[in-house]
C-alpha atoms as a PDB file:
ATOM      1  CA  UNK A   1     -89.877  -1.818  19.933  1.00  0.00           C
ATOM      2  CA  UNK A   2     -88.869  -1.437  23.593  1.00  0.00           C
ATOM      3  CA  UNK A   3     -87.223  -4.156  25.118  1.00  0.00           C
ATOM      4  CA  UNK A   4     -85.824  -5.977  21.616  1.00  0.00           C
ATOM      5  CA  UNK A   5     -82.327  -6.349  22.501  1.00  0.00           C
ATOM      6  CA  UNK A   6     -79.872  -4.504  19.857  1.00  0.00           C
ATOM      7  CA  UNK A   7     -77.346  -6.507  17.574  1.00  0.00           C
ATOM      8  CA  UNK A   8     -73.877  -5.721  17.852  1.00  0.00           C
ATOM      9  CA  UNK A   9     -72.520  -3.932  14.509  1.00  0.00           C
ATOM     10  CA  UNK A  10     -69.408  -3.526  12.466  1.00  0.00           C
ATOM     11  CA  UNK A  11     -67.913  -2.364   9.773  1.00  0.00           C
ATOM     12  CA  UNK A  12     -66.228  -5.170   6.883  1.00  0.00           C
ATOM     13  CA  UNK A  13     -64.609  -4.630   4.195  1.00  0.00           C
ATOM     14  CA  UNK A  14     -65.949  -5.917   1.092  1.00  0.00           C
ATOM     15  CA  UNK A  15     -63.039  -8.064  -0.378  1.00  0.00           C
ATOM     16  CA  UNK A  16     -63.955  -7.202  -3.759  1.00  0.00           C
ATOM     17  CA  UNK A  17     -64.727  -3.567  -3.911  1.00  0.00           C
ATOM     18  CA  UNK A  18     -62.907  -3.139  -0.479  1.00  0.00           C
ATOM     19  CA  UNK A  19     -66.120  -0.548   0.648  1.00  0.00           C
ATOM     20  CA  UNK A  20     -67.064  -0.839   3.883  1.00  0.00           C
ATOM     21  CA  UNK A  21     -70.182  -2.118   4.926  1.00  0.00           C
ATOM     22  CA  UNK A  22     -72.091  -1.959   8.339  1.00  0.00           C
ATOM     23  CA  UNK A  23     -72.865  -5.325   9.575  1.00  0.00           C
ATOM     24  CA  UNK A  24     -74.998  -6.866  12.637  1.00  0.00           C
ATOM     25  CA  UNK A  25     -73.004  -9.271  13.877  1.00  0.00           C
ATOM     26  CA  UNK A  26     -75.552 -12.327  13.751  1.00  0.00           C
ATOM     27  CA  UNK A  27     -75.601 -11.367   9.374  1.00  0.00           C
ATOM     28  CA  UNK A  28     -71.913 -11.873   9.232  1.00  0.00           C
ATOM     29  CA  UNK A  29     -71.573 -15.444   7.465  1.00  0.00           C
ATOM     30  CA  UNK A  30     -73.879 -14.709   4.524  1.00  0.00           C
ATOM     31  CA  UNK A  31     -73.905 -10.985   4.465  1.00  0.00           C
ATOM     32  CA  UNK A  32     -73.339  -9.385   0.878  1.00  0.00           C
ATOM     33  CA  UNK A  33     -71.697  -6.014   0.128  1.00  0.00           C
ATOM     34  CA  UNK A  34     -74.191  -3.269  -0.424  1.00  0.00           C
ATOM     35  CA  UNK A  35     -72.382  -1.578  -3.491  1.00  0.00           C
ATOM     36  CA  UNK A  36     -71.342  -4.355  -5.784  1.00  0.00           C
ATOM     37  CA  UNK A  37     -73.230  -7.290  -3.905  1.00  0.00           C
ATOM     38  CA  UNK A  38     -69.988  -9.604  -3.258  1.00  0.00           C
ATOM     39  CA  UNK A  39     -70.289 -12.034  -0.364  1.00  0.00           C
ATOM     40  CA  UNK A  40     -68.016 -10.461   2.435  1.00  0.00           C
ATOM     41  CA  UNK A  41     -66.517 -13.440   3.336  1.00  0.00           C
ATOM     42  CA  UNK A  42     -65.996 -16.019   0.853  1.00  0.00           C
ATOM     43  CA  UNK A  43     -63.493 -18.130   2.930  1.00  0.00           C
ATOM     44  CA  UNK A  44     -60.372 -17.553   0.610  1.00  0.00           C
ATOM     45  CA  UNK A  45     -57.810 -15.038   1.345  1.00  0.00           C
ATOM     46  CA  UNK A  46     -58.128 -11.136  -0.099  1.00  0.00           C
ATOM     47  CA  UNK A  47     -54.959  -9.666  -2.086  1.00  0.00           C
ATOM     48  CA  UNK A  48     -54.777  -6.594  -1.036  1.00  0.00           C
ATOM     49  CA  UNK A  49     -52.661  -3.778  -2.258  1.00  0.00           C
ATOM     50  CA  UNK A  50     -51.477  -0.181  -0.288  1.00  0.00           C
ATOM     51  CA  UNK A  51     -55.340   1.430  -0.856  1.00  0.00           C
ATOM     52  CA  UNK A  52     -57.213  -1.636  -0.281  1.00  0.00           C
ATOM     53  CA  UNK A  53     -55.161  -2.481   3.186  1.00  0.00           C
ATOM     54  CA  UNK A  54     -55.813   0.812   4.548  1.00  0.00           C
ATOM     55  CA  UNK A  55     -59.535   0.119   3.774  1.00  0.00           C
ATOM     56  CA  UNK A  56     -59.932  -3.261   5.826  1.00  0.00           C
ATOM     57  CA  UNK A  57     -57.732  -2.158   8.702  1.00  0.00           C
ATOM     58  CA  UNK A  58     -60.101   0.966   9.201  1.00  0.00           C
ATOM     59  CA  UNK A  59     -62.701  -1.661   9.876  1.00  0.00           C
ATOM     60  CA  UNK A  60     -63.820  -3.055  12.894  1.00  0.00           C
ATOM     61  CA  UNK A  61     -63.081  -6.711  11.964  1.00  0.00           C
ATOM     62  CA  UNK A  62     -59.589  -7.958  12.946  1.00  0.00           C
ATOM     63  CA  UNK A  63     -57.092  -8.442   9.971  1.00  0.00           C
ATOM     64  CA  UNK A  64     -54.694 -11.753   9.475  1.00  0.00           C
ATOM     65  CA  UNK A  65     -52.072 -10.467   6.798  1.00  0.00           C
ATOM     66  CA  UNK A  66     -49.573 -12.717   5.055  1.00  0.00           C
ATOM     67  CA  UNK A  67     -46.724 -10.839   3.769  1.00  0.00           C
ATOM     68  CA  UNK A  68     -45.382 -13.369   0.905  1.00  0.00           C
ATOM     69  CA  UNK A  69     -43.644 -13.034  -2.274  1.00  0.00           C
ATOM     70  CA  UNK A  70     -44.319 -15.667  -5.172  1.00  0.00           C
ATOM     71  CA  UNK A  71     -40.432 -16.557  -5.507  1.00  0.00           C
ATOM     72  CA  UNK A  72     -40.550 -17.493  -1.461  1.00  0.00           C
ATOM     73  CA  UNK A  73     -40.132 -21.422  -0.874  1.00  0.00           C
ATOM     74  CA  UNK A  74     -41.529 -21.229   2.773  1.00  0.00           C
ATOM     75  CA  UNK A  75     -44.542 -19.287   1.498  1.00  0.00           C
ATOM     76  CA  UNK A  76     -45.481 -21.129  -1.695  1.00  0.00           C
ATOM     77  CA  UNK A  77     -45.466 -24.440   0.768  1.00  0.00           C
ATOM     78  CA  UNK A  78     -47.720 -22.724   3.479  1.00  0.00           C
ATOM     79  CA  UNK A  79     -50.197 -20.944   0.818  1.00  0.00           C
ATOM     80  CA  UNK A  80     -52.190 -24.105   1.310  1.00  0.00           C
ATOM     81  CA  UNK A  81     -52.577 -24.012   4.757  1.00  0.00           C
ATOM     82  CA  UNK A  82     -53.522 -20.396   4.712  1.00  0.00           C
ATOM     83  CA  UNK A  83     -56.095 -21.098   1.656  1.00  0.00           C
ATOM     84  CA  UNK A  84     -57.517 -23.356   4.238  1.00  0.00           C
ATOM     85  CA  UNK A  85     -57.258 -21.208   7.205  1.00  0.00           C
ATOM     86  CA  UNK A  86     -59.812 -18.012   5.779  1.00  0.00           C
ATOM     87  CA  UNK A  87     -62.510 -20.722   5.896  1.00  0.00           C
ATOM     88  CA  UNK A  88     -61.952 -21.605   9.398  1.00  0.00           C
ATOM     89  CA  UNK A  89     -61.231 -18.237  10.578  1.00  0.00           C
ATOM     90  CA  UNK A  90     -63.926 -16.263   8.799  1.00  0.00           C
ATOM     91  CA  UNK A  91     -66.078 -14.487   9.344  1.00  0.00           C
ATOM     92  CA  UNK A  92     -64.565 -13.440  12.696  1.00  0.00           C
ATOM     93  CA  UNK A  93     -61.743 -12.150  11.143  1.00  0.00           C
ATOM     94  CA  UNK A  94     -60.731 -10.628   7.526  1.00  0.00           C
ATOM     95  CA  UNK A  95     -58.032 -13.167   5.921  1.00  0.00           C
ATOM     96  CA  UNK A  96     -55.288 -11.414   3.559  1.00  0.00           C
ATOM     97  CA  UNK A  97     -51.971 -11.676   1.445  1.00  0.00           C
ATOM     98  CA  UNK A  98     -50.021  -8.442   0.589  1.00  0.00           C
ATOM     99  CA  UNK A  99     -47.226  -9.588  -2.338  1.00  0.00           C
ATOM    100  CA  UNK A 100     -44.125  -7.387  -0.954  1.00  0.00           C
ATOM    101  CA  UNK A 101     -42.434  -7.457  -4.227  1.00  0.00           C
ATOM    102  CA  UNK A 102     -45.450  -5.770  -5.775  1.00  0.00           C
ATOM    103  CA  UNK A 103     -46.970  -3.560  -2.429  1.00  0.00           C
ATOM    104  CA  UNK A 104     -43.058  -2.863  -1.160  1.00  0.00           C
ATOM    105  CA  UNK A 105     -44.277   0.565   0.312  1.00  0.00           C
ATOM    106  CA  UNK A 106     -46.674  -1.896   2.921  1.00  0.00           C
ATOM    107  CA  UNK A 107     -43.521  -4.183   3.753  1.00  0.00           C
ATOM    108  CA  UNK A 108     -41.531  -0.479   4.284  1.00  0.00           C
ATOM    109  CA  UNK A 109     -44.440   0.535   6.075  1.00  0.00           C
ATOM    110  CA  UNK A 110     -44.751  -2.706   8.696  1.00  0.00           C
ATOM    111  CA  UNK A 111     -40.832  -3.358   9.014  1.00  0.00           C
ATOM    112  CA  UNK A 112     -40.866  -7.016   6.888  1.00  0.00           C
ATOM    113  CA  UNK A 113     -37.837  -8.065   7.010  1.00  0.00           C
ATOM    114  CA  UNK A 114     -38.449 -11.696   6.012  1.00  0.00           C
ATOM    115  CA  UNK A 115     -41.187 -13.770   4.345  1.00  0.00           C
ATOM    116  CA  UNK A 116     -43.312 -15.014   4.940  1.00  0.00           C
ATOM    117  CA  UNK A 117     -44.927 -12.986   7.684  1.00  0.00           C
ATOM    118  CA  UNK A 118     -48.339 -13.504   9.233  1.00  0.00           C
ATOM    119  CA  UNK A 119     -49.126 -10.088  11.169  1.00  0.00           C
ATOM    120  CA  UNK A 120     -52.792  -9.717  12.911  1.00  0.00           C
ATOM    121  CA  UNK A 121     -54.177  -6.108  13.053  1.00  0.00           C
ATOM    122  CA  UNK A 122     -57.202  -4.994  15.387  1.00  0.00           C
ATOM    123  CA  UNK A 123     -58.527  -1.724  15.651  1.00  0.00           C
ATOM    124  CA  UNK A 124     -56.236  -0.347  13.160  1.00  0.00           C
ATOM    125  CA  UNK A 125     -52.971  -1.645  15.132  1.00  0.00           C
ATOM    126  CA  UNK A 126     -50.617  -4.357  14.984  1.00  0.00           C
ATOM    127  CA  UNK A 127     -51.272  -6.537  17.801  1.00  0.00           C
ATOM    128  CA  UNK A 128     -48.965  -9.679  17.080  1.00  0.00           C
ATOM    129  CA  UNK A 129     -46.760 -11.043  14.564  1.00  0.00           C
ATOM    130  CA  UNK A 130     -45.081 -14.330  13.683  1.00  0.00           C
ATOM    131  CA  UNK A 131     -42.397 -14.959  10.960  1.00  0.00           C
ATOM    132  CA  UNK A 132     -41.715 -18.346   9.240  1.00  0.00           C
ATOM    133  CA  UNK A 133     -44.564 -20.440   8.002  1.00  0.00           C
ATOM    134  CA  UNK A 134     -47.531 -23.178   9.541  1.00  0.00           C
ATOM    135  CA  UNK A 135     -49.341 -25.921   8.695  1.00  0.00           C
ATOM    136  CA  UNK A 136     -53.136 -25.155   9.111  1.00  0.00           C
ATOM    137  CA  UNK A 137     -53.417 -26.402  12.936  1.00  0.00           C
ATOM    138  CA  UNK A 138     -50.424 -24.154  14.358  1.00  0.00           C
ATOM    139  CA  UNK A 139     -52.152 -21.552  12.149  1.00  0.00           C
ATOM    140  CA  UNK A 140     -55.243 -21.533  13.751  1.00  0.00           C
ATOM    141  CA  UNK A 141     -54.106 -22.141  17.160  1.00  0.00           C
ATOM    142  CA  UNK A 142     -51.612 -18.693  16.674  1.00  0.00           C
ATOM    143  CA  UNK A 143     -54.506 -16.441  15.578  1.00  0.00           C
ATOM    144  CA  UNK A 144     -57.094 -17.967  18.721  1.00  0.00           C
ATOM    145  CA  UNK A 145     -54.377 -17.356  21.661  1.00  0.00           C
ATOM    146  CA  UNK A 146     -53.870 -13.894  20.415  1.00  0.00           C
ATOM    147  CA  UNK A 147     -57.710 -13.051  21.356  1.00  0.00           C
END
């Protein structure tokens, strides 16, 4: 129809089956996979291993990673706060945790030298990182003044 104005679309990641979907913008909060039917963003944070990684930072929405390990102090007391932070920050962002001890090709790969790391990817790059952990609020605020 001329003149209907044209949603914005991108590509997500499913968090379950990690195939990317295209998705109008306005669908985002309650829009379902179109393979295995998995709500794209369920507000908790996505393991993701070497495969699955590559697959959400080929999409268009930005990526928050957490590069942890389970026998880490600092990021055993912040996996709260970053429980808490997917369901603030999605769906305008993909929330994730890549376990270094079990994906240590990925903590090769992005330089990790300690834990935990919170590293935020758009477009397929690195665009900032921040090492040691946060409570929810610095959290949140670190992600927003990076956009």
């Amino acid at each position: 129809m001329i003149g209907t104005p044209v949603q914005p679309v991108q590509t997500v990641a499913c968090p379950q089956c990690h195939t990317l979907n295209r998705v109008a913008d306005a669908d985002r909060p309650n829009a379902h996979c179109g393979k295995c039917a998995t709500l794209l963003f369920g507000g908790q944070p996505v393991e993701l291993d070497e495969a699955s990684f590559d697959r959400h930072l080929r999409a268009d929405t930005p990526l928050l990673v957490d590069f942890w390990a389970p026998w880490c102090g600092p990021c055993r007391m912040m996996a709260p706060a970053y429980a808490r932070a997917a369901a603030v920050l999605e769906p305008q962002m993909r929330v994730a945790k890549v376990d270094t001890d079990a994906q240590q090709a990925l903590a090769v790969r992005y330089n990790i030298r300690s834990i935990p790391t919170l590293a935020l990817f758009k477009g397929g790059r690195e665009v900032a990182r921040h090492s040691g952990a946060m409570d929810l609020a610095r959290l949140t605020a670190w992600v927003r003044a990076q956009f």
